[in-house]
Protein backbone atom coordinates (compact mmCIF):
# COMPACT_ATOMS: atom_id res chain seq x y z
CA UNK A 1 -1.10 5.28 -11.46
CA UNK A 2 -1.35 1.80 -12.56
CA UNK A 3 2.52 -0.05 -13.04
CA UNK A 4 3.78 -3.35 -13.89
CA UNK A 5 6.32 -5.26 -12.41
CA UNK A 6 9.01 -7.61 -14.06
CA UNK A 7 6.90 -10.62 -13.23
CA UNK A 8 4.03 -8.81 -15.12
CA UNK A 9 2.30 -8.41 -12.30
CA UNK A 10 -0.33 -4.80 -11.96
CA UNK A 11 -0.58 -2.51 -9.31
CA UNK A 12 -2.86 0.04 -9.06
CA UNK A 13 -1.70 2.80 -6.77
CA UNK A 14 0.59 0.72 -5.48
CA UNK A 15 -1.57 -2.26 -4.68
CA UNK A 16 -1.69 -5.12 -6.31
CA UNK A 17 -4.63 -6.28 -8.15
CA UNK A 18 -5.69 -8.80 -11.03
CA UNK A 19 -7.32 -8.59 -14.37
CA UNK A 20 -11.24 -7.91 -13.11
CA UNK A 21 -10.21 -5.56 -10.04
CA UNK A 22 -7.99 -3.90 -12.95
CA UNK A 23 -11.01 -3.58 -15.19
CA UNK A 24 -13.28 -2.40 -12.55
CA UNK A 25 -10.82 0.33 -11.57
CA UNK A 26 -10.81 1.56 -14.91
CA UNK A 27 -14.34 1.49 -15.75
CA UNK A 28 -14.87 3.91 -12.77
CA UNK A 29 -11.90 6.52 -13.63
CA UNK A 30 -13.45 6.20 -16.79
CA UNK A 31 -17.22 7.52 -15.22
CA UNK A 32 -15.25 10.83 -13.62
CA UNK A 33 -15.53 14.04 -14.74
CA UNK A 34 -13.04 15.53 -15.52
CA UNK A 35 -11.35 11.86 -16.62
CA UNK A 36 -8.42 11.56 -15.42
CA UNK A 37 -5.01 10.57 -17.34
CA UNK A 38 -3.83 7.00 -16.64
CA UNK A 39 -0.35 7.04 -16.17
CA UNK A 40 1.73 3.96 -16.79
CA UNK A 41 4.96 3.09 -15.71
CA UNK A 42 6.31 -0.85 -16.78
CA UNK A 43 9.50 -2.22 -15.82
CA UNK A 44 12.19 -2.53 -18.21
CA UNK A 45 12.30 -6.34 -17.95
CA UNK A 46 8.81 -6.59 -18.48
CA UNK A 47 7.52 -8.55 -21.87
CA UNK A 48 5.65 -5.56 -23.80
CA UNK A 49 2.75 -7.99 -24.75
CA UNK A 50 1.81 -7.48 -21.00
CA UNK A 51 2.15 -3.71 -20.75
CA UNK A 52 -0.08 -4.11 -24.36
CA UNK A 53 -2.58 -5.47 -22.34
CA UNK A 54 -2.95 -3.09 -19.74
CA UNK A 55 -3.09 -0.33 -22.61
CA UNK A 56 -6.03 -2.31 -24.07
CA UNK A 57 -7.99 -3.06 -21.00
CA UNK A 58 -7.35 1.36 -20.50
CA UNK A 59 -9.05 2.27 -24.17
CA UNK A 60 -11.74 -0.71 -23.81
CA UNK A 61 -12.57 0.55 -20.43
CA UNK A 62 -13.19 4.02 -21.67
CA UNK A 63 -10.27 5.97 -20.67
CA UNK A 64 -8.83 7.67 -23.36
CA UNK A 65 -5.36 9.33 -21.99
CA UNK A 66 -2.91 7.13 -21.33
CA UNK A 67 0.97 8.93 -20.11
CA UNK A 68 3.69 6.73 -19.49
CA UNK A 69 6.35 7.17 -16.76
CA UNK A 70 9.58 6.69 -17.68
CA UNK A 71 12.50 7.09 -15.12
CA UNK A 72 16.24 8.48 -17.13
CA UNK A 73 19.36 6.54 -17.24
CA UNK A 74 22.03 7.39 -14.45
């Protein structure tokens, strides 16, 4: 699970972590078998350039299925 915060800040599981640790992450989801889905959940304030970027680093990393998380209305 890998989310973004209004600030633009990532989180991967839940912690924190920058551009490289973000990378590195990837590249080893992307070296299990079966590969597992990244699922992405961005805040609604959140500039879409940013949540671009994490869907970039994803598919250069090697991980090709990418859900996003989307939370309804109340």
């Amino acid at each position: 699970n890998v989310s973004v915060d209004a600030q633009g800040k990532v989180f991967w599981n839940q912690q924190e972590v920058d551009q490289p640790q973000l990378e590195q992450r990837i590249a080893e989801a992307a070296q299990q078998e079966p590969q597992p889905e990244l699922h992405l959940r961005a805040d609604r304030d959140v500039r879409y350039e940013r949540v671009a970027e994490v869907m970039a680093a994803a598919q250069h990393g090697g991980l090709g299925k990418i859900g996003f998380i989307t939370e309804p209305k109340h």
